[in-house]
Protein backbone atom coordinates (compact mmCIF):
# COMPACT_ATOMS: atom_id res chain seq x y z
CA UNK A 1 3.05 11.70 25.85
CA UNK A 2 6.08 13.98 25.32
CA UNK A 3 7.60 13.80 21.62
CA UNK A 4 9.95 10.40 21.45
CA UNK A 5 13.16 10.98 19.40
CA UNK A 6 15.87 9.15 18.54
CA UNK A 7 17.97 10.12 21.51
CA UNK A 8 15.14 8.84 23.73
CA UNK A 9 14.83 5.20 22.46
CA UNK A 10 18.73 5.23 22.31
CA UNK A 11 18.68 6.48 26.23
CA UNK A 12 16.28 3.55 26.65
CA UNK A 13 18.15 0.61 25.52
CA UNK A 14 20.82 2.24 27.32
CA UNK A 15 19.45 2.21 30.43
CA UNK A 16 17.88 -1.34 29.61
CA UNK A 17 14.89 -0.53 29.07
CA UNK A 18 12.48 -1.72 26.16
CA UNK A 19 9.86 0.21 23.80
CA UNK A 20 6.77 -1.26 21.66
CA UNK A 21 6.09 -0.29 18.15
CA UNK A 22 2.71 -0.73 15.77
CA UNK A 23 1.41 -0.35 12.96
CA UNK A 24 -0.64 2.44 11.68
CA UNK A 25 -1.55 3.77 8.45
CA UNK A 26 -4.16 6.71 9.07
CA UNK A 27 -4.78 9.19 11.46
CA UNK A 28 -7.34 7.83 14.05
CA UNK A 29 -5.61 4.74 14.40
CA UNK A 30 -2.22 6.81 14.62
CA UNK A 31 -3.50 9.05 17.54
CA UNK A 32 -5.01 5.96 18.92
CA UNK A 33 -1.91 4.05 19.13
CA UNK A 34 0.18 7.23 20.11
CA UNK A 35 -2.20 8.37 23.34
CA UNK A 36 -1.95 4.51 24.24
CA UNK A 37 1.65 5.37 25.31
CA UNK A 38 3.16 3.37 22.12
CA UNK A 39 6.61 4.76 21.35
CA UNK A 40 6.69 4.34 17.89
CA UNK A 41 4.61 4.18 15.08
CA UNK A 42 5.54 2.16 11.67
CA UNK A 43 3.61 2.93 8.60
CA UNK A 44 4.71 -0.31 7.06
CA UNK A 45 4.49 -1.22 3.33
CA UNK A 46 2.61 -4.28 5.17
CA UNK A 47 -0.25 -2.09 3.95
CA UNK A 48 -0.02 -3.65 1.04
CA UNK A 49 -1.89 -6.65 2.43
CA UNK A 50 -3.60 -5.64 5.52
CA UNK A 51 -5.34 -2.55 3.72
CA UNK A 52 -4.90 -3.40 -0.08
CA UNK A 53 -5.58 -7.08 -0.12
CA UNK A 54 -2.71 -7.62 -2.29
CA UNK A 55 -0.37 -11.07 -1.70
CA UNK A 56 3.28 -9.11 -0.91
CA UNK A 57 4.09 -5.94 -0.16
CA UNK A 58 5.64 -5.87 -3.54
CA UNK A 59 2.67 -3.52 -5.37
CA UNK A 60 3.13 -1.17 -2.84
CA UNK A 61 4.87 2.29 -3.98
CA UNK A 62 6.19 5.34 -2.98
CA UNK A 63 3.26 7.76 -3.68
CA UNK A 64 1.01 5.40 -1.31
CA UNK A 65 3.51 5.16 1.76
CA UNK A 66 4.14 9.10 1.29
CA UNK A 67 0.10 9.48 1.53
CA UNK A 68 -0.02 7.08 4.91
CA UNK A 69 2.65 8.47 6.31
CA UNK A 70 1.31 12.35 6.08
CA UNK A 71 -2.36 10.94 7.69
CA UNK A 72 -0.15 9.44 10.10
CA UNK A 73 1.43 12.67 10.91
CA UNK A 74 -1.37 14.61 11.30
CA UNK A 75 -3.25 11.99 13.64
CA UNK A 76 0.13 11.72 15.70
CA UNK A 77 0.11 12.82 19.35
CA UNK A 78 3.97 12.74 20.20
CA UNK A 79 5.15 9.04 18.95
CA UNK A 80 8.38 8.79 16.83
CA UNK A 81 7.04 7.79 13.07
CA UNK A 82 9.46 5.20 11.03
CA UNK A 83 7.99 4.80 7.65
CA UNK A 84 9.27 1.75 4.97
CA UNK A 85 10.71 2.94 1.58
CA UNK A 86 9.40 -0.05 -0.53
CA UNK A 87 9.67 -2.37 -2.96
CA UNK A 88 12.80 -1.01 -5.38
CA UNK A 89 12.97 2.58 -4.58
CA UNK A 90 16.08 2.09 -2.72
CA UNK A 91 18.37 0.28 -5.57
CA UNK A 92 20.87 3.21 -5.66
CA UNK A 93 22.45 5.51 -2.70
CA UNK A 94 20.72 8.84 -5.01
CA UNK A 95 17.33 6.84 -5.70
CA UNK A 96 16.91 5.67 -1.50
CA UNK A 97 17.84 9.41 -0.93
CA UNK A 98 15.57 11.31 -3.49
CA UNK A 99 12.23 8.53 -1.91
CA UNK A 100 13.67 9.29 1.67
CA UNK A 101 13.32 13.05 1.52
CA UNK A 102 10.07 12.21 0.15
CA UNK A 103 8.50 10.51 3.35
CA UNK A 104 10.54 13.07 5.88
CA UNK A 105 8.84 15.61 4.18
CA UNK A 106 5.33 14.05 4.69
CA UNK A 107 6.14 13.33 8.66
CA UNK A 108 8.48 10.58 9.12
CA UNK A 109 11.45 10.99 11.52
CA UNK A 110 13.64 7.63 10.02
CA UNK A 111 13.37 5.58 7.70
CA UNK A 112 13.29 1.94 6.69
CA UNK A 113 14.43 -0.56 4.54
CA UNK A 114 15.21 -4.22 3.75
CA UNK A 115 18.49 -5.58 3.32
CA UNK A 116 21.95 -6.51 4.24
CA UNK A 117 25.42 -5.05 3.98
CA UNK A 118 24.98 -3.90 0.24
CA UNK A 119 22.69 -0.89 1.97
CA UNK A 120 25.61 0.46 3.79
CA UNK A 121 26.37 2.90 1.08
CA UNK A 122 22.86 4.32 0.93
CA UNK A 123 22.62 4.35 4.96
CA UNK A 124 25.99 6.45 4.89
CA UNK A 125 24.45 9.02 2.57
CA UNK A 126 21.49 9.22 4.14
CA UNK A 127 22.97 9.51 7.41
CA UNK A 128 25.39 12.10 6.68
CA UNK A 129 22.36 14.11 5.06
CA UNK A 130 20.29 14.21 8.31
CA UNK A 131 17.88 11.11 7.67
CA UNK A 132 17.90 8.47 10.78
CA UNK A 133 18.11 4.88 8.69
CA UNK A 134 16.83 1.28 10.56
CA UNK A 135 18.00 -1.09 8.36
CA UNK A 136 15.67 -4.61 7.84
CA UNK A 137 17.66 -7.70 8.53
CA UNK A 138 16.25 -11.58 8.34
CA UNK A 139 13.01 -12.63 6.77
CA UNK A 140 12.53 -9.47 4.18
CA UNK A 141 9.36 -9.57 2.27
CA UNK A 142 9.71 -7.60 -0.35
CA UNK A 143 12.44 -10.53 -0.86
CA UNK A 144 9.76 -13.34 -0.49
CA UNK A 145 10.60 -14.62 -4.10
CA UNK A 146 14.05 -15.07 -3.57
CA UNK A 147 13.72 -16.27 -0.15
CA UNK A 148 10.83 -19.11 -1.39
CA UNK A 149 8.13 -17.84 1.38
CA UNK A 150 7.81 -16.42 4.86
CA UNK A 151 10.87 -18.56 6.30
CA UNK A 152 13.14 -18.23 9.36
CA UNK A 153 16.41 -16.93 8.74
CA UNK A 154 18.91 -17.36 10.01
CA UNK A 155 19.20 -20.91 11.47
CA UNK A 156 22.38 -22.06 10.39
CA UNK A 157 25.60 -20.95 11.08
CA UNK A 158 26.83 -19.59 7.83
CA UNK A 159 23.47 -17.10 7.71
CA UNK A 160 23.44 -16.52 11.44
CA UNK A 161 27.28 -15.41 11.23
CA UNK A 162 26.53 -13.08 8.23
CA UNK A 163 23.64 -11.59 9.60
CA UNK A 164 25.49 -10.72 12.44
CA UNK A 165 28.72 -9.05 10.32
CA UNK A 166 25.62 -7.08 8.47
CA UNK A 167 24.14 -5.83 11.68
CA UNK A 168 27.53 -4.44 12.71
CA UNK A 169 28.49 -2.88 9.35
CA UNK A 170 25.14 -1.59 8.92
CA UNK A 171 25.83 0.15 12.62
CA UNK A 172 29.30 1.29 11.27
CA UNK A 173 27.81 3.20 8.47
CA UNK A 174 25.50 5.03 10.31
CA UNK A 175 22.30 3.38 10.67
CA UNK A 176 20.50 4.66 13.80
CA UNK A 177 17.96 1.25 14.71
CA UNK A 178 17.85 -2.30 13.41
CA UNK A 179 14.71 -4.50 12.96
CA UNK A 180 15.49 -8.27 13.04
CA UNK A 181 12.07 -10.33 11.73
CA UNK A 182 11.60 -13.76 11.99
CA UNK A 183 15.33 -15.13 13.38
CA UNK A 184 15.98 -17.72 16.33
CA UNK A 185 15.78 -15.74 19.56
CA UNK A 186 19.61 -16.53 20.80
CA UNK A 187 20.86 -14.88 16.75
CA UNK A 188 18.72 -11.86 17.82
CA UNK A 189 19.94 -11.59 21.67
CA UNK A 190 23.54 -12.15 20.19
CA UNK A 191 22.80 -9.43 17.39
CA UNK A 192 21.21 -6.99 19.87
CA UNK A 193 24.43 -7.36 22.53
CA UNK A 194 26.82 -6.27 19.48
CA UNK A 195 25.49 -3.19 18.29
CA UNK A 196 24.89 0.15 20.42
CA UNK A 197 21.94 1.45 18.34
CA UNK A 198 18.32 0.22 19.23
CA UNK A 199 17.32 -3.49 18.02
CA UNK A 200 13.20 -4.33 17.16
CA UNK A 201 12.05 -7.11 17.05
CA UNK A 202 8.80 -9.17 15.31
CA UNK A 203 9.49 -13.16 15.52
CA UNK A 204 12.92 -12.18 17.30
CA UNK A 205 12.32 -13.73 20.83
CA UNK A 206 12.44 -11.32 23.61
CA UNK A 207 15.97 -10.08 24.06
CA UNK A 208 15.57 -7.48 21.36
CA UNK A 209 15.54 -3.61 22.95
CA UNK A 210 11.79 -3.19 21.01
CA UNK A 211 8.65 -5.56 19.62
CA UNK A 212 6.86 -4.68 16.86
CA UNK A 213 3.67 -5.81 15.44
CA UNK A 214 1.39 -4.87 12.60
CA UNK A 215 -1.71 -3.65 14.37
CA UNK A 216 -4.43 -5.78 12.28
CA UNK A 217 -2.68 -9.08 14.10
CA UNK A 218 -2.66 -7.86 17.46
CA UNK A 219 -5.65 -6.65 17.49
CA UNK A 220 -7.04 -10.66 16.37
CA UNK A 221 -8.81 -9.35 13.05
CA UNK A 222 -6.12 -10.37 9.99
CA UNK A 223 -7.71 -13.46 8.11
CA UNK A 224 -6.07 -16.68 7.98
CA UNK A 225 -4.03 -18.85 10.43
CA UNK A 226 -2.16 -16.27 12.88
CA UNK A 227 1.79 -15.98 12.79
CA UNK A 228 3.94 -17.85 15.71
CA UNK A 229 4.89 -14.57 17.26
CA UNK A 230 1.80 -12.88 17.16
CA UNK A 231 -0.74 -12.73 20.65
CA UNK A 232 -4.52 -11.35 19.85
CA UNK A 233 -4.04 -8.15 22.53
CA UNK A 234 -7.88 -7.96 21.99
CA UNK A 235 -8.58 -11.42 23.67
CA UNK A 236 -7.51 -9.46 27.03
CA UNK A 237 -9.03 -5.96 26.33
CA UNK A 238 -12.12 -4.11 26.42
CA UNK A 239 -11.26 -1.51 23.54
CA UNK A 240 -8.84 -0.91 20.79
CA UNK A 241 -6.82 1.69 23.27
CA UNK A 242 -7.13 -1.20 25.92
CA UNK A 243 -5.28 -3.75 23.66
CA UNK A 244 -2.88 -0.94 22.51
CA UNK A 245 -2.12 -0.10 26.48
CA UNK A 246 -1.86 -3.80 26.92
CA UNK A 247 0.23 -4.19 24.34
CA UNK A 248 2.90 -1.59 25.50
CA UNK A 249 2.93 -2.44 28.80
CA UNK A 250 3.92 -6.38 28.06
CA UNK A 251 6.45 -5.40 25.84
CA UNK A 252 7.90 -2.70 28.35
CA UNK A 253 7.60 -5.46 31.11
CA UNK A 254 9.22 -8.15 28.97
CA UNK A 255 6.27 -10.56 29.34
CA UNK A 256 5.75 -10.12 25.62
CA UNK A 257 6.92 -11.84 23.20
CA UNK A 258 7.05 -15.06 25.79
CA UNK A 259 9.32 -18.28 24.74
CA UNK A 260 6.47 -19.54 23.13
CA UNK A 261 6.73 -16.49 20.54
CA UNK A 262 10.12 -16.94 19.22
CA UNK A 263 11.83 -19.35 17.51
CA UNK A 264 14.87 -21.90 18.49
């Protein structure tokens, strides 16, 4: 696979056509996921729970994504890299910039965090400094406390309108994607028609430009009961890649997520 940049997943929801994201947070599984044609890689703070065992993403901090994200570089074979900034290293414009030249410096090519309209401050500086920004809209976990659990947002009208003002504020100040988790599927289709940068989805329905799923789900091997939005890729595969190929090629082909993935 040729390096994918910004410009190329831009070109692609342009043209209309969708990209898949996963999860990685080492090297084999990054040049796994990478030679299976996947378009982007996230080293997610999910890491937290999937590789930690912790109950958030909360504990997670910067000197663990930093690690990930360089064995995610050097396993890489041509996928763009978005790595999360978590849990309060983002509170001020200088503090998100200081942690962000941080994980560009150990591979990442943009960076993510949680939040609404009070990032747009922090997304301008970074943006005007040279560091691609996808803002985190919806259910935001390192918010779980304040949000009372792992709840769609979004459903009513007051939440679904402000989400929507974020999303295009968040464009105006430079953000260069947008990940919407866990928010009906006509507030995502709506959200991804009003913006011109690139919109991922995970819970979003299927109109988003992107999916996005942390690789320990689809691959059927997280403990407990599995997420609405979440299909066990290995169910249908003979191998890891398989799943990963499988994977892509639903998402690129719009067959995944299906209506029974999203939520009303």
């Amino acid at each position: 696979m040729s390096n994918i940049t910004l410009h190329t997943l831009t070109a692609r929801k342009q043209a209309g056509e969708k990209f898949a994201v996963l999860t990685a947070y080492d090297a084999t599984f990054a040049h796994l996921v990478s030679s299976a044609g996947i378009e982007m890689i996230l080293v997610g703070d999910s890491l937290g729970m999937v590789l930690q065992g912790q109950t958030s993403t909360l504990p997670v901090t910067v000197d663990e994504m930093v690690y990930h994200t360089a064995s995610v570089a050097r396993g890489n074979q041509g996928a763009m890299i978005m790595s999360d900034l978590p849990f309060m290293s983002y509170s001020t414009p200088e503090q998100a910039m200081d942690n962000s030249a941080r994980l560009m410096q150990a591979g990442a090519h943009i960076v993510k965090l949680e939040g609404g309209d009070w990032l747009c401050d922090s997304v301008r500086m970074l943006a005007e400094r040279g560091v691609p920004v996808c803002p985190h809209l919806g259910l935001t976990p390192q918010a779980v406390n304040k949000l009372g659990g792992y709840r769609v947002q979004g459903r009513d009208r007051q939440s679904a309108l402000k989400m929507i003002e974020d999303a295009k504020k968040l464009e105006e100040a430079g953000a260069s994607m947008l990940l919407l988790e866990c928010v009906p599927t006509l507030l995502a289709e709506e959200i991804t028609r009003n913006v011109e940068i690139p919109v991922i989805g995970i819970g979003a329905g299927h109109h988003t430009d992107a999916q996005v799923l942390v690789m320990h789900d689809m691959l059927g091997i997280t403990p407990g009961r599995r997420p609405k939005f979440v299909k066990d890729f290995m169910a249908e595969a003979d191998s890891i890649e398989q799943a990963f190929r499988l994977y892509g090629d639903q998402v690129r082909a719009g067959t995944f997520p299906g209506p029974e993935h999203g939520f009303e």
